[in-house]
Structure formats: structure tokens, C-alpha cells
Protein backbone atom coordinates (compact mmCIF):
# COMPACT_ATOMS: atom_id res chain seq x y z
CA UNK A 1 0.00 0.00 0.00
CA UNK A 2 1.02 3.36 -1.21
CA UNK A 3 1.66 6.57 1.25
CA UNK A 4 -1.56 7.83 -0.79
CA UNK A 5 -3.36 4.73 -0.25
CA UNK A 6 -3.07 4.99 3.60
CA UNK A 7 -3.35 8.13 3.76
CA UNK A 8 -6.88 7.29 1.87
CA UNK A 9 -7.35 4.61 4.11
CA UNK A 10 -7.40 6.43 7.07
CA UNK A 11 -9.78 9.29 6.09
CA UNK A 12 -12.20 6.65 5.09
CA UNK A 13 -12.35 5.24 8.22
CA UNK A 14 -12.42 8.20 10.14
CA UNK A 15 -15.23 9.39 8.37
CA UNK A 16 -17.11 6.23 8.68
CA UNK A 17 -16.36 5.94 12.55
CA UNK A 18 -17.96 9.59 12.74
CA UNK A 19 -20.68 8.43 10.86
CA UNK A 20 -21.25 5.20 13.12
CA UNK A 21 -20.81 7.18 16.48
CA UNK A 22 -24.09 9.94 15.53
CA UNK A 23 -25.94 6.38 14.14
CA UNK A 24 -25.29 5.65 17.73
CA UNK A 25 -26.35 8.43 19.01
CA UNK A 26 -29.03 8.54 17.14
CA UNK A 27 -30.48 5.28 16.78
CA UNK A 28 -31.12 2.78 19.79
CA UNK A 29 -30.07 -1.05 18.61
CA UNK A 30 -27.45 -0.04 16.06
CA UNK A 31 -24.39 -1.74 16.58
CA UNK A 32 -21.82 -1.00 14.46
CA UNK A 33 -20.95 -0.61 11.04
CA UNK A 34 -17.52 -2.12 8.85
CA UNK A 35 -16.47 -1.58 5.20
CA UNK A 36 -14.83 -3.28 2.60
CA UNK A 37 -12.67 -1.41 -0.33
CA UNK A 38 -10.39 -1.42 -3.33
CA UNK A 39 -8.55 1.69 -2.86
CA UNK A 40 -7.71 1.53 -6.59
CA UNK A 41 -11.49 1.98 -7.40
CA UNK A 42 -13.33 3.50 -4.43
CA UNK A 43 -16.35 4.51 -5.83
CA UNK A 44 -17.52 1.75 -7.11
CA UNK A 45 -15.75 -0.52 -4.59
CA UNK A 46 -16.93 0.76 -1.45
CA UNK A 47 -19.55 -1.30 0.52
CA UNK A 48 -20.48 -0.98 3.96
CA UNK A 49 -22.67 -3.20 6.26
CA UNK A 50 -24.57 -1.44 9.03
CA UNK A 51 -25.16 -3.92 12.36
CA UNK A 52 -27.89 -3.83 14.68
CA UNK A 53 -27.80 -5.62 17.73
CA UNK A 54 -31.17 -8.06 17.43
CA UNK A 55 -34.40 -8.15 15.16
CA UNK A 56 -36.16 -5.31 17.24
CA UNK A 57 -34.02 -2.69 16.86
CA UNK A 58 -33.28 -3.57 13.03
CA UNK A 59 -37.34 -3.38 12.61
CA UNK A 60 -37.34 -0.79 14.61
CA UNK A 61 -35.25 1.51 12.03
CA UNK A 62 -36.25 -0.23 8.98
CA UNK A 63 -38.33 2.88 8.30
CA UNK A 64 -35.46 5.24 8.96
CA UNK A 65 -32.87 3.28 6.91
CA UNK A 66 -32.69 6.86 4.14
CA UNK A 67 -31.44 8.60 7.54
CA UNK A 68 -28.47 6.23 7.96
CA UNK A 69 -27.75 6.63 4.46
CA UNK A 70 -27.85 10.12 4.97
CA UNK A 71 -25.39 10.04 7.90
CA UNK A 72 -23.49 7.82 5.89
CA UNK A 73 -23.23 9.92 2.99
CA UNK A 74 -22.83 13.11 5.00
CA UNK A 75 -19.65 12.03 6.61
CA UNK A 76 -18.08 10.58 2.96
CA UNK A 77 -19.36 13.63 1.13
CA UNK A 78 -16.39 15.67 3.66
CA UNK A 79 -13.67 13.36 1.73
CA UNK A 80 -15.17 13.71 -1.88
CA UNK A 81 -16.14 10.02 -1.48
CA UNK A 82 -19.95 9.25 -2.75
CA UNK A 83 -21.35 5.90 -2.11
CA UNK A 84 -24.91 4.91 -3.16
CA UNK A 85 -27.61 3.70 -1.33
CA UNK A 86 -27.09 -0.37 -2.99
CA UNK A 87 -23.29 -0.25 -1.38
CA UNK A 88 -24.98 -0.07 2.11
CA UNK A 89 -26.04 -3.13 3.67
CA UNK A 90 -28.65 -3.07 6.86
CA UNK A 91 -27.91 -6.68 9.00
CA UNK A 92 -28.69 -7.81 12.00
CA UNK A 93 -25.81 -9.22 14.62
């Protein structure tokens, strides 16, 4: 991995462990969230999956899902890094 690359690497998952501490915050049940990535091709690469701690609180947000995507978004938008709503996964733990 390139200085770039890791450099990349680690604004990506700053932003996205900003983004999971307000989901937390916000949102009673949510667990965590993890990300996979080619830094060659982020764009299209990028794909996170969004962890909620049982079937309650995942029901519980189902509705609200566009928020998290929001949040999400919000926090990649600060690194010029756009994801769309398919690369984001909602599971249960």
C-alpha cells in the first residue's frame, strides 16, 4: 500500500467511525458498522454493512434506513467520497 493509499485509508475510516458514532447516538439497537474497499477503485468498490444488535431494533429503524444513508453519505461527502444507497447493507448481529 502506497503513502496515498493509507493516507486514503485512514480518512475513510475516520469518516465512517464519525458516521457510526451519531448512528449511535441517534439510533437505539445499532451496533456497528464495517467496510470493505479497493482503494484503486473506491467509488464503485466501497460497501459498507450497518449492524444492529437483534431483530427489534433492526425493525425498529427499517423505516429510517434513508437517515443512515444520509449520515453515511454526510460524513463521505467531507472526503469527496460518494457511495450509493445499494453499497450499504442493513444486517442484523
Amino acid at each position: 500500500m502506497t503513502k496515498t493509499q493509507k493516507l486514503r485509508d485512514k480518512q475513510i475510516r475516520q469518516a465512517l467511525t464519525n458516521a457510526c458514532e451519531q448512528i449511535k447516538a441517534t439510533h437505539y439497537g445499532f451496533a456497528y458498522l464495517t467496510h470493505t474497499i479497493d482503494l484503486k477503485n473506491e467509488a464503485k468498490s466501497l460497501n459498507i454493512s450497518c449492524y444492529f444488535e437483534d431483530d427489534i431494533a433492526y425493525n425498529d429503524t427499517e423505516a429510517h434506513f434513508s437517515q443512515l444513508v444520509d449520515i453515511i453519505n454526510a460524513e463521505l461527502s467531507k472526503i469527496s467520497l460518494p457511495v450509493a444507497a445499494k453499497q450499504i447493507a442493513f444486517l442484523v448481529d
